[in-house]
C-alpha atoms as a PDB file:
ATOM      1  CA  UNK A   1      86.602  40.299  26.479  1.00  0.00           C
ATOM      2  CA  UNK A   2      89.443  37.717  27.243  1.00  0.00           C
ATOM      3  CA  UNK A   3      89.489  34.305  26.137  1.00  0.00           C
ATOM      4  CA  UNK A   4      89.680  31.308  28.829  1.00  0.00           C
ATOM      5  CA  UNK A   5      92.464  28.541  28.771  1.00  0.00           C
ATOM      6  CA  UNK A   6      92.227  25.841  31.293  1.00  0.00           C
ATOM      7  CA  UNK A   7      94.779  23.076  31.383  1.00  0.00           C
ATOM      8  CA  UNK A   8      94.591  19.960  33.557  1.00  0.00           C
ATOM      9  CA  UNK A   9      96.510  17.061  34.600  1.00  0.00           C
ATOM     10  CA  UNK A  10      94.418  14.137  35.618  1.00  0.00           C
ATOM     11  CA  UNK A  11      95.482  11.006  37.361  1.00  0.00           C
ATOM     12  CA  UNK A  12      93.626   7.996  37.646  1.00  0.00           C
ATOM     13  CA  UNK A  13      93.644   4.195  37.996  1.00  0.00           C
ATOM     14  CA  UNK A  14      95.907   3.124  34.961  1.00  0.00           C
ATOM     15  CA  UNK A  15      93.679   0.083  34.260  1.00  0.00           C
ATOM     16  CA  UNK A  16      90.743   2.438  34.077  1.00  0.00           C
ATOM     17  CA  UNK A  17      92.017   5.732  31.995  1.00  0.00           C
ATOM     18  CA  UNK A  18      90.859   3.787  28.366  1.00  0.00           C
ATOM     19  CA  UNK A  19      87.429   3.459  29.710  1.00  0.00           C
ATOM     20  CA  UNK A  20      86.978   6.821  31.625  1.00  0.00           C
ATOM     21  CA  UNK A  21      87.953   8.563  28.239  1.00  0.00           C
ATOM     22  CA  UNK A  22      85.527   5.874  25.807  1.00  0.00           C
ATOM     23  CA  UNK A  23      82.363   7.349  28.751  1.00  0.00           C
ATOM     24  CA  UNK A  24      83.682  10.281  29.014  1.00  0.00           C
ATOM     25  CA  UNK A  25      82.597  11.655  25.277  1.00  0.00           C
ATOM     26  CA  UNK A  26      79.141  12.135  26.549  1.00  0.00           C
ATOM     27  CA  UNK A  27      80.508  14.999  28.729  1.00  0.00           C
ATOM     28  CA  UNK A  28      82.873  16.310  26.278  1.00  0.00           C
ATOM     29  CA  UNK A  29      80.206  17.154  23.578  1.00  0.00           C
ATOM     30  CA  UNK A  30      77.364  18.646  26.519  1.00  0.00           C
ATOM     31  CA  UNK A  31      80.290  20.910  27.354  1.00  0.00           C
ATOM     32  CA  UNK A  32      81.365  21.292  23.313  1.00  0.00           C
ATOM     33  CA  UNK A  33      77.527  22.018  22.837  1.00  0.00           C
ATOM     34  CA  UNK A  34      77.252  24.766  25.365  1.00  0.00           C
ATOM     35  CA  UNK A  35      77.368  28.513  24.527  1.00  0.00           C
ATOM     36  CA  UNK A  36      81.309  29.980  24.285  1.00  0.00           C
ATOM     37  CA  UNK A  37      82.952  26.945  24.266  1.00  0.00           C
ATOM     38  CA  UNK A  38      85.313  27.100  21.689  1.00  0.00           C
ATOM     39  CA  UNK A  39      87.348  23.642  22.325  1.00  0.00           C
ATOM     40  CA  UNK A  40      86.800  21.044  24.948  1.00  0.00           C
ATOM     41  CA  UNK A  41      88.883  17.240  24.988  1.00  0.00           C
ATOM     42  CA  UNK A  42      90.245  15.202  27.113  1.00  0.00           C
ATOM     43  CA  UNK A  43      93.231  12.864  25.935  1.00  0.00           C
ATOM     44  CA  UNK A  44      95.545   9.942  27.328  1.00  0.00           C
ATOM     45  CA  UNK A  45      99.124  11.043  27.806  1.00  0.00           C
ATOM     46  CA  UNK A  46     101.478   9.170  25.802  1.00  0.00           C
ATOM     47  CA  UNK A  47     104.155   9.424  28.536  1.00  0.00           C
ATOM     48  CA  UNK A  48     102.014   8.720  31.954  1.00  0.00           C
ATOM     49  CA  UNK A  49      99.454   5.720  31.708  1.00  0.00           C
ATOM     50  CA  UNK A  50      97.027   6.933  34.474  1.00  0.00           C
ATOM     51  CA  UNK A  51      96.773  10.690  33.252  1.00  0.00           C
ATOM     52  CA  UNK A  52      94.268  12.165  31.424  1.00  0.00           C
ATOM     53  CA  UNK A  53      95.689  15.793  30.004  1.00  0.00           C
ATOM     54  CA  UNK A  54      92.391  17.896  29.310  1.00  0.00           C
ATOM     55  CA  UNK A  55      92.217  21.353  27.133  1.00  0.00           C
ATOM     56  CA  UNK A  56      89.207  23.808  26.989  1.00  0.00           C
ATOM     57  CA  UNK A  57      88.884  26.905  25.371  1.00  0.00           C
ATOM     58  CA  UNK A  58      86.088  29.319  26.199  1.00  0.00           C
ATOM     59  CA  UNK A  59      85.019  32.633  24.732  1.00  0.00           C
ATOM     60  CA  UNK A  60      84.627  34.526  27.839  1.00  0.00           C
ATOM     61  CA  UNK A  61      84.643  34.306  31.955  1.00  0.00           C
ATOM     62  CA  UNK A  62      80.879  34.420  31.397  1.00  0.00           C
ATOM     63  CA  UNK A  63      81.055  31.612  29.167  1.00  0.00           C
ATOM     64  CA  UNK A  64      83.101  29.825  31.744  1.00  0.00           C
ATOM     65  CA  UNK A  65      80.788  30.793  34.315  1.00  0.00           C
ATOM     66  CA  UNK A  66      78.003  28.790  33.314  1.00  0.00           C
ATOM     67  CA  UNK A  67      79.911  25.980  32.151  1.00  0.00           C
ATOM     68  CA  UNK A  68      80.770  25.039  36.091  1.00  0.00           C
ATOM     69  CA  UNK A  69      77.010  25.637  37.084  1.00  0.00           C
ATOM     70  CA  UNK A  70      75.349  23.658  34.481  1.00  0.00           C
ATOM     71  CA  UNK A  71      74.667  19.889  34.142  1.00  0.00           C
ATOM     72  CA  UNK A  72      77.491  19.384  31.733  1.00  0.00           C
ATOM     73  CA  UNK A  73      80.668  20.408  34.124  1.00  0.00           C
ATOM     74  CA  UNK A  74      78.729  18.392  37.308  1.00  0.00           C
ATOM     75  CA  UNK A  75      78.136  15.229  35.106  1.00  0.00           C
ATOM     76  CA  UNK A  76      81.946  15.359  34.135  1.00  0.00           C
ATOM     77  CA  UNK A  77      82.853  15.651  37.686  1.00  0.00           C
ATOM     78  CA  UNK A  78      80.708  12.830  39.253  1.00  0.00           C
ATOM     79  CA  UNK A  79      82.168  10.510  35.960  1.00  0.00           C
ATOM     80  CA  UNK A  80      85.843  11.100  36.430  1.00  0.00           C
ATOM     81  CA  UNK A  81      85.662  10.759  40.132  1.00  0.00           C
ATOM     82  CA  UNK A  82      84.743   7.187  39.866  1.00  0.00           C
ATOM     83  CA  UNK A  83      87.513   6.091  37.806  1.00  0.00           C
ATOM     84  CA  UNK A  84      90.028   5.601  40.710  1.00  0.00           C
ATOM     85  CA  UNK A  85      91.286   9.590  40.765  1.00  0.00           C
ATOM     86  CA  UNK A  86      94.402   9.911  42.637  1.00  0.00           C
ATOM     87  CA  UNK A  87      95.379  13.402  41.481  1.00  0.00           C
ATOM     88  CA  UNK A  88      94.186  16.148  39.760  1.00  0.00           C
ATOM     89  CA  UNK A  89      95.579  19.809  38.635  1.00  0.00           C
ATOM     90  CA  UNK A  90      94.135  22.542  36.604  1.00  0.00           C
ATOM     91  CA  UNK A  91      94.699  25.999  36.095  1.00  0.00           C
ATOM     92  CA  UNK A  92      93.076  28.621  34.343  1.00  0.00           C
ATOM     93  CA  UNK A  93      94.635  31.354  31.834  1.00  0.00           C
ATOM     94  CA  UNK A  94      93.315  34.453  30.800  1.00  0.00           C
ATOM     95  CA  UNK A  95      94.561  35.142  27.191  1.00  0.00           C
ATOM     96  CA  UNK A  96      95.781  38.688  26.380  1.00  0.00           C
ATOM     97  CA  UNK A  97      97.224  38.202  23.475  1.00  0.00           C
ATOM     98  CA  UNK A  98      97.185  35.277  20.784  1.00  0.00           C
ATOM     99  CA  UNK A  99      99.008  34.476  17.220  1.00  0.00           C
ATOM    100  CA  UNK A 100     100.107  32.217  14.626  1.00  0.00           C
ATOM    101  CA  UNK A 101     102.779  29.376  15.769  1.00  0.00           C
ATOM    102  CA  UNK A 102     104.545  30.297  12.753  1.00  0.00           C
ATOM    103  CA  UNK A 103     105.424  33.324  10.694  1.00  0.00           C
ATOM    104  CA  UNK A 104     104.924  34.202   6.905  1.00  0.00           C
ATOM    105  CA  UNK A 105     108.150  32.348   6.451  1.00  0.00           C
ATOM    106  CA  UNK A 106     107.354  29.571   8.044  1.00  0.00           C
ATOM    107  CA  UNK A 107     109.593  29.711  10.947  1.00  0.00           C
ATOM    108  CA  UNK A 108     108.277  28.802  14.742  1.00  0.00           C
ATOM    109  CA  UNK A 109     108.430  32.652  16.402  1.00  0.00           C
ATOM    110  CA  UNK A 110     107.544  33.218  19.885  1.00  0.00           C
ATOM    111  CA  UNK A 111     106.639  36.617  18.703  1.00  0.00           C
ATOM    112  CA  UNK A 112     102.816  37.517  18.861  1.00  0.00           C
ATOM    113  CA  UNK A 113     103.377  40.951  16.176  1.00  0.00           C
END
């Protein structure tokens, strides 16, 4: 069973991003609450002040799966939609392999033996 990555790039109304992200926690913890979520957040990007860059992590498609049918992905929609959205990209990744960052020396490896 392969772990789920999604990354997405969210652009809304500069003067709004703050307050999206303060309402927004509600939705982040229903979804960090669910059943194979492993990580769930939504952040401002320090380089873009109307995007919101969002990470999940989830055990399984399965675990995905219910995720966009339940309460907790739909309330998240409806939320961010009324924030003055002008753009939005995700993508989903299917992990096949994953690893430390670093080695037993300590040095940054893009190796994943």
């Amino acid at each position: 069973m392969a772990k789920i990555v999604i990354s997405a790039q969210i652009d809304l109304d500069p003067a709004q991003r703050e307050e999206a992200l303060k309402k927004g926690k509600v939705h982040i913890d229903a979804a960090l609450a669910q059943p194979g979520c492993i990580a769930y957040d939504w952040s401002a990007d320090g380089n873009d002040p109307a995007r919101v860059n969002v990470f999940e992590e989830w055990e399984s498609e399965e675990a995905l799966a219910a995720h966009f049918a339940g309460q907790a992905y739909a309330g998240m929609r409806d939320h961010i939609g009324t924030f003055g959205l002008t753009n939005a990209v995700s993508r989903k990744y299917r992990v096949d392999a994953e690893g430390p960052v670093y080695n037993a020396e300590g040095v940054a490896t893009e190796a994943f033996d």
